[in-house]
N, C-alpha and C. Protein backbone atom coordinates (compact mmCIF):
# COMPACT_ATOMS: atom_id res chain seq x y z
N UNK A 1 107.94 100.93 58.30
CA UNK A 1 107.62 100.06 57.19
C UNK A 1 108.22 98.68 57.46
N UNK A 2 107.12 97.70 57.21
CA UNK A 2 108.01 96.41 57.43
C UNK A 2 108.79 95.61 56.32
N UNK A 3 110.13 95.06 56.94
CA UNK A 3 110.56 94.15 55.57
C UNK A 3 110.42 92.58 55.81
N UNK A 4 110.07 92.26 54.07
CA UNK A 4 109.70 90.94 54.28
C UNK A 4 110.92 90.17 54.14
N UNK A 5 111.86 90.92 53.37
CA UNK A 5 113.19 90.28 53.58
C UNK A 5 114.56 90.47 53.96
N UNK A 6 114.50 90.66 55.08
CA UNK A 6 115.85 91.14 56.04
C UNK A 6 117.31 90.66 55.41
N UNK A 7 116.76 89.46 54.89
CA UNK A 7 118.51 88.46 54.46
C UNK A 7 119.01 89.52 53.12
N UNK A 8 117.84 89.65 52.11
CA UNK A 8 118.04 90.13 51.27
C UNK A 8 118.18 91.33 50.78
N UNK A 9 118.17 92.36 51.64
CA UNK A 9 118.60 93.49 52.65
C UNK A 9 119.53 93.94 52.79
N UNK A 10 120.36 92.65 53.20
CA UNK A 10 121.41 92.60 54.26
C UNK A 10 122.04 92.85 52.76
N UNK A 11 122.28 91.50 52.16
CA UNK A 11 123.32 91.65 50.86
C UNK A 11 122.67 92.54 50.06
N UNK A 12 121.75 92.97 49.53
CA UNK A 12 121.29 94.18 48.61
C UNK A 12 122.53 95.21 49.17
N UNK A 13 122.81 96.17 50.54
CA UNK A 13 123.57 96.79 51.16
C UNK A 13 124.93 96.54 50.98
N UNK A 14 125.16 95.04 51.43
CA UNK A 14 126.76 95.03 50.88
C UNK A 14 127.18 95.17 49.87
N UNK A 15 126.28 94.43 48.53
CA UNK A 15 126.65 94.85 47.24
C UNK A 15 126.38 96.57 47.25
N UNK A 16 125.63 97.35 47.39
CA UNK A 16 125.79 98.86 46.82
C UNK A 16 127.08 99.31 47.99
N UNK A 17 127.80 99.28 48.98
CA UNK A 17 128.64 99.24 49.65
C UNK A 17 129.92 99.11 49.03
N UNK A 18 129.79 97.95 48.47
CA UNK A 18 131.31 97.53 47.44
C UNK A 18 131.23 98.32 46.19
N UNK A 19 129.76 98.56 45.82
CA UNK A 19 130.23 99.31 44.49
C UNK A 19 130.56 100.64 44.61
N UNK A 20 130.25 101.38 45.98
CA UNK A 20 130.18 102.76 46.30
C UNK A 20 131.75 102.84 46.85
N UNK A 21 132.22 101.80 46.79
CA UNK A 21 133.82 101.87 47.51
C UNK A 21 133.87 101.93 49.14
N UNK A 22 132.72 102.05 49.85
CA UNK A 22 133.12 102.41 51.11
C UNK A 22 133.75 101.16 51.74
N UNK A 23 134.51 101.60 53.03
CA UNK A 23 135.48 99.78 53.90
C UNK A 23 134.35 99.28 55.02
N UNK A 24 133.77 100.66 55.59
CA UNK A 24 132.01 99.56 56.45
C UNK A 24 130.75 100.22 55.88
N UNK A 25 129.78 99.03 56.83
CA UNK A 25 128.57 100.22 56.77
C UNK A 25 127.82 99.42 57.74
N UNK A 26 126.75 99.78 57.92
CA UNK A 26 126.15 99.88 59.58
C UNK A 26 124.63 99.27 58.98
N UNK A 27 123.92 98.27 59.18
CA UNK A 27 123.06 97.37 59.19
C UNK A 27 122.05 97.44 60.40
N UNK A 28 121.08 97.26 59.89
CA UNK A 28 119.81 96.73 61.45
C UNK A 28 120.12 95.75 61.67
N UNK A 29 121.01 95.28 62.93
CA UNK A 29 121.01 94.27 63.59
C UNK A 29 119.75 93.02 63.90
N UNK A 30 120.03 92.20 63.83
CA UNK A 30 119.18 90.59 63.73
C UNK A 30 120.20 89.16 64.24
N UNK A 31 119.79 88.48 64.91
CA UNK A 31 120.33 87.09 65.04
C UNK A 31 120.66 86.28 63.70
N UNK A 32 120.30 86.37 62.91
CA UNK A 32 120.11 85.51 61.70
C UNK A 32 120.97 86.84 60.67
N UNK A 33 120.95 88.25 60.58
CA UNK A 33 122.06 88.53 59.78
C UNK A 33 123.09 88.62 60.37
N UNK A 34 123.66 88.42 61.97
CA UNK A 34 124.66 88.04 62.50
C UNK A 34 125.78 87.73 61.93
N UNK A 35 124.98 85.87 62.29
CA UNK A 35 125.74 84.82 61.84
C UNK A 35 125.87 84.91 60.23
N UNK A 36 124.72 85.55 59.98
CA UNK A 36 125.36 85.64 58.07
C UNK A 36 126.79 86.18 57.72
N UNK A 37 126.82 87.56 58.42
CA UNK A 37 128.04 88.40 58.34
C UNK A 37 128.93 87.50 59.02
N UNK A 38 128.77 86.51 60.49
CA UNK A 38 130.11 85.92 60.73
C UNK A 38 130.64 84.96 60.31
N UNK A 39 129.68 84.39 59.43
CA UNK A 39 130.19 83.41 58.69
C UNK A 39 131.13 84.12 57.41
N UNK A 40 130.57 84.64 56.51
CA UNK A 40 131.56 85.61 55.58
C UNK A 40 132.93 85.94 56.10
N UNK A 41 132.83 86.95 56.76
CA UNK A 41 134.18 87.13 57.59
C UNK A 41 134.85 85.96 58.09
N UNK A 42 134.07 84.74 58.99
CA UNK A 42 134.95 83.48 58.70
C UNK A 42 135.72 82.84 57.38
N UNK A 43 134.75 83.09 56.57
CA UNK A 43 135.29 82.41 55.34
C UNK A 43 136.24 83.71 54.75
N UNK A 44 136.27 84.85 55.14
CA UNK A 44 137.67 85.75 54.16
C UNK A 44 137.09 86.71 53.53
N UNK A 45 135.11 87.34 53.65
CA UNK A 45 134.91 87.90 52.80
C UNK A 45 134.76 89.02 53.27
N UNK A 46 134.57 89.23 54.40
CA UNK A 46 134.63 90.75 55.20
C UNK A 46 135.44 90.42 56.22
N UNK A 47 136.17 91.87 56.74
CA UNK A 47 137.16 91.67 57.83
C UNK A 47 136.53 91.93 59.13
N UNK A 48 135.64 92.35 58.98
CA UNK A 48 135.33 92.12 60.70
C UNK A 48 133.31 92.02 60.87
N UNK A 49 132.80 92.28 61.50
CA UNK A 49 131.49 92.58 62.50
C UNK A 49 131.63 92.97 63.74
N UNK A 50 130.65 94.13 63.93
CA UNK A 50 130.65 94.07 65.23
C UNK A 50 129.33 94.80 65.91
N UNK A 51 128.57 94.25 67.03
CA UNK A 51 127.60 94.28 67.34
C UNK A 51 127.56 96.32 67.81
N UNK A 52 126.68 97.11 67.56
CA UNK A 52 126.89 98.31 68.48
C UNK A 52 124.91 98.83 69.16
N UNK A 53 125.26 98.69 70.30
CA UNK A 53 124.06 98.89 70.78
C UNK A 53 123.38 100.31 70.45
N UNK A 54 122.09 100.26 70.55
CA UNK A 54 121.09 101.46 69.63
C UNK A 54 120.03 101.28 70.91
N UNK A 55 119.33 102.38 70.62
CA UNK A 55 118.16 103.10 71.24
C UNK A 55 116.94 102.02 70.57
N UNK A 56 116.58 102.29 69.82
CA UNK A 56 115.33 101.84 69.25
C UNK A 56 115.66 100.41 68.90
N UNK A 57 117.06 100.08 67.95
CA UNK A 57 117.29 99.28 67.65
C UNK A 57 118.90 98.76 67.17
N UNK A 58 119.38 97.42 67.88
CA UNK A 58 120.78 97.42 67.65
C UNK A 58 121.27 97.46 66.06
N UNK A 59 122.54 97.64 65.98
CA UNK A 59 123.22 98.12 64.47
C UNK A 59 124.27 96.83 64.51
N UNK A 60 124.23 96.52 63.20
CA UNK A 60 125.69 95.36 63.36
C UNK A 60 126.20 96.54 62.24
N UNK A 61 128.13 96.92 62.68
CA UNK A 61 128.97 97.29 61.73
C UNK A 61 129.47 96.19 60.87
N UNK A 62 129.82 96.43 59.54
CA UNK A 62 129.92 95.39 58.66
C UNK A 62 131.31 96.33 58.18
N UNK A 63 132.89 95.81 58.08
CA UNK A 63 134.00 96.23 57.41
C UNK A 63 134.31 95.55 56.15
N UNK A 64 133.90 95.55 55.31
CA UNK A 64 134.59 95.39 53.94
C UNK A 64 135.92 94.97 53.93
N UNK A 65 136.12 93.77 52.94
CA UNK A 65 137.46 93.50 52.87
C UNK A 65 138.00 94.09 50.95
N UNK A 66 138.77 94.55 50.88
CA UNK A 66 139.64 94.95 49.67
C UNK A 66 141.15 94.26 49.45
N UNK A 67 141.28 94.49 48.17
CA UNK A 67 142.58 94.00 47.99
C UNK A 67 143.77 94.96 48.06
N UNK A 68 144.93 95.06 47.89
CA UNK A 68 145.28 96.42 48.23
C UNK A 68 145.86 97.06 47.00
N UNK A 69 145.26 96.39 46.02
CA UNK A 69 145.09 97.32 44.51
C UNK A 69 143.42 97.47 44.23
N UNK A 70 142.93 97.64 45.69
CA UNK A 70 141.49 98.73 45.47
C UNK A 70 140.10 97.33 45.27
N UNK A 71 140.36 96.14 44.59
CA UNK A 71 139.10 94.84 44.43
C UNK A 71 138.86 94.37 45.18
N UNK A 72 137.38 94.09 45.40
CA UNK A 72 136.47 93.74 46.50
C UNK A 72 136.90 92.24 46.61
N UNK A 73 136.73 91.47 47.67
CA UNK A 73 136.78 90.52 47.84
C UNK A 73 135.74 89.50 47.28
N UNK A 74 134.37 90.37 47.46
CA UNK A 74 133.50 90.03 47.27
C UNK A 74 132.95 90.55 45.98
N UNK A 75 132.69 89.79 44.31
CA UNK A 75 132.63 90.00 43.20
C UNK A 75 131.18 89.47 42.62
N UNK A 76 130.60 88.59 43.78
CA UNK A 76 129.25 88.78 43.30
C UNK A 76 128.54 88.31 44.99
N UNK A 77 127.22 88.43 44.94
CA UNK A 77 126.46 87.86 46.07
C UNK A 77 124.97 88.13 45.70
N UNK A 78 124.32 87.06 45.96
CA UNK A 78 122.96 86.98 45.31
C UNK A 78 122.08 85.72 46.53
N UNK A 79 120.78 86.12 46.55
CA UNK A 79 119.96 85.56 46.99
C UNK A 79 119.24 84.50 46.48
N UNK A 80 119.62 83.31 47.43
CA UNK A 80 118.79 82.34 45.83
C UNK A 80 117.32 81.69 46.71
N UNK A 81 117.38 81.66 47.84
CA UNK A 81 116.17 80.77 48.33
C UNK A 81 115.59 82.41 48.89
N UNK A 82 114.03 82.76 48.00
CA UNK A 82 113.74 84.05 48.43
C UNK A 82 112.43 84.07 48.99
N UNK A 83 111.77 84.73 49.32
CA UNK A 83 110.19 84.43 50.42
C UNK A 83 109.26 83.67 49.37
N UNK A 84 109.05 84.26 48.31
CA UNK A 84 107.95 83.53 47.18
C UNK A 84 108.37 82.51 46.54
N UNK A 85 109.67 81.90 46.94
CA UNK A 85 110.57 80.52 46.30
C UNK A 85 111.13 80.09 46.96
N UNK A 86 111.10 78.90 47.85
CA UNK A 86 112.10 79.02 48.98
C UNK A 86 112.63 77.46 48.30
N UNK A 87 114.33 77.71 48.56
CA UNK A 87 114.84 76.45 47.64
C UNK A 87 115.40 75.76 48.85
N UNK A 88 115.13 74.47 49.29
CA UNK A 88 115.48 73.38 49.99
C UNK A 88 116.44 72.35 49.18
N UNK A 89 117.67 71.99 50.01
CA UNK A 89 118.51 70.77 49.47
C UNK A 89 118.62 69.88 50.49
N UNK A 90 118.68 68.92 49.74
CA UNK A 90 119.40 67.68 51.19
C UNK A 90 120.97 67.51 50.72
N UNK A 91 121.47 66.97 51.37
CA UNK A 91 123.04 66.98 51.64
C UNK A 91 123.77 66.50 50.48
N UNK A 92 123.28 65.63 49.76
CA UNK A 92 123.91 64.93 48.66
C UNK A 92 123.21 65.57 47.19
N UNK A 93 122.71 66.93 47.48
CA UNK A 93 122.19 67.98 46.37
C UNK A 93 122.89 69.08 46.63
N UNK A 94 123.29 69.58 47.39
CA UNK A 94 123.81 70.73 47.69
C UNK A 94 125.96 70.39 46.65
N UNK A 95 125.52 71.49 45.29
CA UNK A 95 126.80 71.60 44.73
C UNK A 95 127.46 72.74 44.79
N UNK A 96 129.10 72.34 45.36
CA UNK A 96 129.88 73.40 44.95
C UNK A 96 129.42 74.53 44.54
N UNK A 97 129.69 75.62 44.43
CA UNK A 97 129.46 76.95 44.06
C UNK A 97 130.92 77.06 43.04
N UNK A 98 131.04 77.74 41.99
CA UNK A 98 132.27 77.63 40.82
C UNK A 98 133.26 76.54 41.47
N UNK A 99 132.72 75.20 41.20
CA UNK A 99 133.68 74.41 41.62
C UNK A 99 134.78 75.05 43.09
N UNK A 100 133.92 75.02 43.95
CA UNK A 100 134.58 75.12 45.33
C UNK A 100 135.61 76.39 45.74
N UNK A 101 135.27 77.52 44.52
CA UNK A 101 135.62 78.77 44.83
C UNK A 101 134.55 79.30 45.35
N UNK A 102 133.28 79.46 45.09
CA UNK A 102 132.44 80.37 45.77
C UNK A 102 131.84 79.57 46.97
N UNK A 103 131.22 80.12 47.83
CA UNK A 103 130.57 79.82 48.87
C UNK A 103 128.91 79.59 49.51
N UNK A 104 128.32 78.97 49.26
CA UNK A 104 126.82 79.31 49.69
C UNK A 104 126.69 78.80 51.00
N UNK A 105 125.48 80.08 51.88
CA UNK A 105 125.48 79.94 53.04
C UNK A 105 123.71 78.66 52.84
N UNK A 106 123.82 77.70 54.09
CA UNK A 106 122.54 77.42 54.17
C UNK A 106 122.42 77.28 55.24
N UNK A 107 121.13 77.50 55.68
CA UNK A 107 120.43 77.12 56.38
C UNK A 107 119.71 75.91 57.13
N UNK A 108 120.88 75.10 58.38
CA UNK A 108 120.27 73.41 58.47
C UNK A 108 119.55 73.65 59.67
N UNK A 109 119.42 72.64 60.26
CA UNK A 109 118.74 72.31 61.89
C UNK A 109 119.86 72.62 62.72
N UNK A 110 121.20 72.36 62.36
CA UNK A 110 122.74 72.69 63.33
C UNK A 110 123.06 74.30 63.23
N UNK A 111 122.25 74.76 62.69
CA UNK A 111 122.30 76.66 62.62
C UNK A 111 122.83 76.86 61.10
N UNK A 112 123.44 77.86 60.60
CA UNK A 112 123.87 78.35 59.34
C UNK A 112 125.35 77.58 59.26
N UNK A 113 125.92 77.16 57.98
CA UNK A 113 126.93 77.33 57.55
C UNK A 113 126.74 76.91 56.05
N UNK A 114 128.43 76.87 55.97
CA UNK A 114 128.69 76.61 54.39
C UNK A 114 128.07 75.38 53.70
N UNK A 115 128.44 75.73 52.80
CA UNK A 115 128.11 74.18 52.07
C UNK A 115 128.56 73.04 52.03
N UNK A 116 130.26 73.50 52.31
CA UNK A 116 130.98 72.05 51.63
C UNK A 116 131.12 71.79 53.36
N UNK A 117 131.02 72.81 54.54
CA UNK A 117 130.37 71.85 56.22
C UNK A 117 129.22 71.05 55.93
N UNK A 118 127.73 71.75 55.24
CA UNK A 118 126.87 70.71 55.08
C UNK A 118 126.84 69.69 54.66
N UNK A 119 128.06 69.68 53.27
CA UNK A 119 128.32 68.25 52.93
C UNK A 119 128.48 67.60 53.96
N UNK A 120 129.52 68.15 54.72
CA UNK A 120 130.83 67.24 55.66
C UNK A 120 129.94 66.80 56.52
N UNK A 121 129.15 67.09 56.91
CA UNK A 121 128.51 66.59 58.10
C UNK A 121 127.05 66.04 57.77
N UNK A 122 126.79 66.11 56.13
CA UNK A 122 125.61 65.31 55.97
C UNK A 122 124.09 65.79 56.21
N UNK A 123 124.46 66.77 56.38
CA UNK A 123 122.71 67.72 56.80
C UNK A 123 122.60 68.69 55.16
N UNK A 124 120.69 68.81 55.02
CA UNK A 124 120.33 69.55 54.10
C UNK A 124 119.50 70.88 54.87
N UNK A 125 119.59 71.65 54.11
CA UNK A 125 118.60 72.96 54.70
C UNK A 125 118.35 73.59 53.53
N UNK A 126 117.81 75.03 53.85
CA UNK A 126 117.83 75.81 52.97
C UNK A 126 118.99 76.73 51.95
N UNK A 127 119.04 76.84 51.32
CA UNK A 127 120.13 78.09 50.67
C UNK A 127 119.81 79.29 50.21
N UNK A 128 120.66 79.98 51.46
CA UNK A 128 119.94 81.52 51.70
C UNK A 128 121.10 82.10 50.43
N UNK A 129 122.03 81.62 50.46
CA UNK A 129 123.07 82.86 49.09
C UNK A 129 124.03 82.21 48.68
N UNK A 130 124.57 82.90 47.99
CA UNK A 130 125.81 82.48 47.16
C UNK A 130 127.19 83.64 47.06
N UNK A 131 128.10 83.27 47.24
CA UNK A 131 129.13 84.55 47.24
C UNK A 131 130.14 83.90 46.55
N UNK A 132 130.52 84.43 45.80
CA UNK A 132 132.30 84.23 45.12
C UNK A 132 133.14 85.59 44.80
């Protein structure tokens, strides 16, 4: 069966992941949910990735980060630019996420990152999510 949306996939999984309590879980590997997961884990929201080769098809492991009184790091994550809406910003549109606690990943011409890099460096793209 094909999916039309891999990104949204990806986090659909992590959220039932965090609510099911488990610390990983194992993903259909992609270039583009990669860097999604390594950016997160850059920014503090999962503790690791890691690529594991497959037969049919590679797996990225995804480890969950917790607090060590049991709370997810990660308390919400949502898809905002989706196949039937796709939301474009330019650089001087792209705001904070809860005033510079949460994080949205986008999508520029320089590959994926955060937001407040897209500020920094002045490029607009798409915005694939939001995490706080």
């Amino acid at each position: 069966m094909s999916m039309t949306d891999p990104i949204s996939d990806l986090l659909t999984r992590i959220r039932n992941a965090i609510i099911a309590k488990h610390d990983r879980l194992d993903v259909p590997a992609s270039r583009i949910k990669e860097a999604v997961c390594r950016l997160l884990a850059k920014q503090g929201y999962l503790l690791d990735v890691e690529r594991i080769d497959g037969t049919p098809q590679d797996s990225l492991r995804v480890y969950l980060r917790y607090a060590p009184d049991g709370t997810p790091a990660i308390t919400h994550i949502s898809r905002v630019s989706k196949p039937g809406r796709r939301v474009y910003r330019g650089s001087d549109a792209i705001k904070p996420i809860l005033n510079g606690l949460g994080v949205a990943i986008v999508s520029t011409s320089r590959g994926l990152m955060t937001d407040h890099d897209a500020r920094a460096q002045g490029v607009g793209g798409e915005i694939l999510c939001q995490i706080w």
